[in-house]
N, C-alpha and C. Protein backbone atom coordinates (compact mmCIF):
# COMPACT_ATOMS: atom_id res chain seq x y z
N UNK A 1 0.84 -1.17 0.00
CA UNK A 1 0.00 0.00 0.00
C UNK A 1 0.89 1.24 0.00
N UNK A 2 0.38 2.13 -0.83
CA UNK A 2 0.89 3.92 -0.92
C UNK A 2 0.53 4.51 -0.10
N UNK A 3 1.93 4.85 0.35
CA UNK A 3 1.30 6.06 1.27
C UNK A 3 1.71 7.60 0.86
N UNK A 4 0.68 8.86 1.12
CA UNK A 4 1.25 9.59 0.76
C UNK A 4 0.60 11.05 1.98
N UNK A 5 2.37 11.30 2.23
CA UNK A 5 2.25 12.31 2.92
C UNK A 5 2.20 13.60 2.34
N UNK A 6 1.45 14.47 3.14
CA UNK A 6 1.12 15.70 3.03
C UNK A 6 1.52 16.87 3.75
N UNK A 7 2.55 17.77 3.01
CA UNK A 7 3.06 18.21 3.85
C UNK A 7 4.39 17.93 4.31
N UNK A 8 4.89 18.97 5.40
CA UNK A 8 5.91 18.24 6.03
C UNK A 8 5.09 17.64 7.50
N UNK A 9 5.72 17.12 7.90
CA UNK A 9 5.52 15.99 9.10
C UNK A 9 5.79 17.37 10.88
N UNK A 10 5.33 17.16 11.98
CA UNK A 10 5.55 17.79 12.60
C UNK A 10 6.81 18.02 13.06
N UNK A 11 7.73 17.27 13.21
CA UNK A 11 8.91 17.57 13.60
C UNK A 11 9.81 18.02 12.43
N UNK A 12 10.02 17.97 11.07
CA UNK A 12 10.33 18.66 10.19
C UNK A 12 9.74 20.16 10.32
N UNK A 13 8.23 20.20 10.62
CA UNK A 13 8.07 21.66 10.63
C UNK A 13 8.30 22.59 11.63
N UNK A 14 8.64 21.59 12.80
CA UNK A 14 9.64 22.39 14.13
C UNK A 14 10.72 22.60 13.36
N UNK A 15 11.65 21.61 12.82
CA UNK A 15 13.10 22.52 12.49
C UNK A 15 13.39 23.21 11.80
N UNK A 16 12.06 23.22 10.91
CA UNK A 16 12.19 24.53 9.39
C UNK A 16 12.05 25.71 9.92
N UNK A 17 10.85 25.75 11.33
CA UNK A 17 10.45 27.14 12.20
C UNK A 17 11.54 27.28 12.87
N UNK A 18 12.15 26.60 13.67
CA UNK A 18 13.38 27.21 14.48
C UNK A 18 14.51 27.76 13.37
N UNK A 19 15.02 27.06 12.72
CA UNK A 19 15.86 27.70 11.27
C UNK A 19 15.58 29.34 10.46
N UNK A 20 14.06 29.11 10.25
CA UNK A 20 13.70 30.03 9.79
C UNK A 20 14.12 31.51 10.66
N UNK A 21 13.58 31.15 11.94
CA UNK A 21 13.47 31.88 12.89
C UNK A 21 15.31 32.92 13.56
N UNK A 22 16.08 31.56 13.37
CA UNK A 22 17.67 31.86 13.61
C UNK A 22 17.92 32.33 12.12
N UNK A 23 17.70 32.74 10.77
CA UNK A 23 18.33 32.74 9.92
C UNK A 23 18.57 34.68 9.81
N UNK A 24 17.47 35.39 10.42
CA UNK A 24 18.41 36.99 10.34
C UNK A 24 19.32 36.95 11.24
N UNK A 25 19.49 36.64 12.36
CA UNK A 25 20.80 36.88 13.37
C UNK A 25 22.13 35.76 13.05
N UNK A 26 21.95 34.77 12.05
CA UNK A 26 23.24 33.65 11.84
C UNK A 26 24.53 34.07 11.58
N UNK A 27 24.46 35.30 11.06
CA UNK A 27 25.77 35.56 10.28
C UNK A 27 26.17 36.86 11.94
N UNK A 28 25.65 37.53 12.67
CA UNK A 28 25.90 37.85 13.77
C UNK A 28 26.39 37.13 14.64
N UNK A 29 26.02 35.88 14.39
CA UNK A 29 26.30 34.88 15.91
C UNK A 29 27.54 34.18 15.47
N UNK A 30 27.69 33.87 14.22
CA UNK A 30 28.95 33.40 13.77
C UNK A 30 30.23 34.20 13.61
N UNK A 31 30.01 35.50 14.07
CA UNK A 31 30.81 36.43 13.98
C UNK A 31 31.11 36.75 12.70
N UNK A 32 30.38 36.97 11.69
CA UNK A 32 30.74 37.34 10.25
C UNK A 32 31.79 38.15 10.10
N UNK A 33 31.97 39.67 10.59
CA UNK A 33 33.30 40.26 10.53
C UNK A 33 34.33 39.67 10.73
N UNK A 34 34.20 38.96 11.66
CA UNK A 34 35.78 38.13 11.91
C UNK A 34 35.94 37.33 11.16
N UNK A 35 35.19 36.28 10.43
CA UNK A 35 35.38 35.46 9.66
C UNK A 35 35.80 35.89 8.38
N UNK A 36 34.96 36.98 7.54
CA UNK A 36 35.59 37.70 6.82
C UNK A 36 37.56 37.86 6.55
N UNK A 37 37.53 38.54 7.78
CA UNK A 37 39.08 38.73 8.30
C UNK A 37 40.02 37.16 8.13
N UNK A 38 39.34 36.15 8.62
CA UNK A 38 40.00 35.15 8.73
C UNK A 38 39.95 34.17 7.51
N UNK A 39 38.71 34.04 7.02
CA UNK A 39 38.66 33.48 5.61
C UNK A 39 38.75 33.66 4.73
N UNK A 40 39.24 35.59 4.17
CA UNK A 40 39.39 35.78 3.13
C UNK A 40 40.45 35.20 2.52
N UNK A 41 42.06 35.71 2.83
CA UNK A 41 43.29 34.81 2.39
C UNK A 41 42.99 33.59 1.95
N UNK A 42 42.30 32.97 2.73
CA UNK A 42 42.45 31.21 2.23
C UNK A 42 41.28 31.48 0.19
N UNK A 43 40.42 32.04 0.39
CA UNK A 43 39.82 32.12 -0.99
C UNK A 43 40.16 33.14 -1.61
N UNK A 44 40.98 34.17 -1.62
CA UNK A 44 42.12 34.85 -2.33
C UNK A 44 43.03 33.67 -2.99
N UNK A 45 43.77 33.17 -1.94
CA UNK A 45 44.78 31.93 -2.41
C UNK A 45 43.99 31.04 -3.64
N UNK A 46 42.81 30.26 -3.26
CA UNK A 46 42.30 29.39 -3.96
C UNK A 46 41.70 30.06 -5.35
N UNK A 47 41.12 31.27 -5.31
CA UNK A 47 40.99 32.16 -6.71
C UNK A 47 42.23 32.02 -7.52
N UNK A 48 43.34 32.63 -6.75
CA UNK A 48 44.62 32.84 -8.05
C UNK A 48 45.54 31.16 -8.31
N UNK A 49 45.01 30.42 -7.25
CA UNK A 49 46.34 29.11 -7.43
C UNK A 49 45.19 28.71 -8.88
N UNK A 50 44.02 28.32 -8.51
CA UNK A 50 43.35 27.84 -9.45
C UNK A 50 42.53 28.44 -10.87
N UNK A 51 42.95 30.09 -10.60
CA UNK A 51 42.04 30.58 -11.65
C UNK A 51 40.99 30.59 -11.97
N UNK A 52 40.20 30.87 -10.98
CA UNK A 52 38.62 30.82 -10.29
C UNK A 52 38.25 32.04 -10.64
N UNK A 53 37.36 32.85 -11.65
CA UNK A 53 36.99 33.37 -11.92
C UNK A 53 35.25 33.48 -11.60
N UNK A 54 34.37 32.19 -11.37
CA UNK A 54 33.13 32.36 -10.97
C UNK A 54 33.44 31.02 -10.15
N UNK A 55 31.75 31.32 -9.76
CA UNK A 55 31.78 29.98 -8.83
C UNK A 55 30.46 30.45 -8.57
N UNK A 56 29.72 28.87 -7.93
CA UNK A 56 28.14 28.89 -7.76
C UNK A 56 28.46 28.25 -6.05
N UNK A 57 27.60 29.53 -5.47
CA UNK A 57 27.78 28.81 -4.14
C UNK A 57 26.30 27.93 -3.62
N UNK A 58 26.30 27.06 -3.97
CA UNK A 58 24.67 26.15 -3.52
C UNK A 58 24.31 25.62 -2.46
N UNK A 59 25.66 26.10 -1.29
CA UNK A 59 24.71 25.42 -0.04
C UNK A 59 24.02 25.86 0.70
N UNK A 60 23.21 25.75 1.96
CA UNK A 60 22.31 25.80 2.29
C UNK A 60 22.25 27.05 3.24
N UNK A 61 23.17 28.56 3.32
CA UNK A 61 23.71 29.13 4.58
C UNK A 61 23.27 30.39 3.54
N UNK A 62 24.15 31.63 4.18
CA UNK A 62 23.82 33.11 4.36
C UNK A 62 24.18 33.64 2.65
N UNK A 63 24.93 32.65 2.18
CA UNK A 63 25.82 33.19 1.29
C UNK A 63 26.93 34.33 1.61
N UNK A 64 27.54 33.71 2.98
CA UNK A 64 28.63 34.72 3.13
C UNK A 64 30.06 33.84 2.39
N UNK A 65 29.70 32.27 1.99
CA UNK A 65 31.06 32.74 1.31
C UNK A 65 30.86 32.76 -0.46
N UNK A 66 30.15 33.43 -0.90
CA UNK A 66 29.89 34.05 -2.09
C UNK A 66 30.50 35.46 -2.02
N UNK A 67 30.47 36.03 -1.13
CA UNK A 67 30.60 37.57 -0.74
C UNK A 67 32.47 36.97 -0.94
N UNK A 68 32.85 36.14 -0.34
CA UNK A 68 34.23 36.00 -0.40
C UNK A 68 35.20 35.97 -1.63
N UNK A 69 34.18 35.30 -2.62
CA UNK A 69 34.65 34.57 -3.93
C UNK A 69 34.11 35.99 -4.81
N UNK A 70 33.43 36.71 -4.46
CA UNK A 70 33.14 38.08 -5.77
C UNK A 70 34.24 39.28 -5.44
């Protein structure tokens, strides 16, 4: 027998609400300025060793390291 769900399920829709909920303050709590500071060099380096001209950033976060790679 098929089953077919509808929706997300309740505990999926707790962690999409808590996520949702943390996603304007994430890049505050992670200390974005500092990371900036600390992670730029390493994707400076990886732009010129490899000749990285674009790049698609697809994971699932702030897109702060897109901001790194432009």
């Amino acid at each position: 027998m098929e089953q077919v769900i509808e929706g997300p399920g309740p505990l999926l829709a707790g962690v999409t609400q808590f996520y949702d909920n943390l996603a304007d303050d994430y890049d505050a709590m992670t200390g974005l300025e500092k990371r900036f500071v600390h992670e730029r060099p390493f994707f400076n380096l990886l732009m010129q060793r490899y000749g990285i001209t674009s790049a698609l950033d697809a994971g699932a976060g702030t897109g702060f390291h897109s901001l790194l790679l432009g």
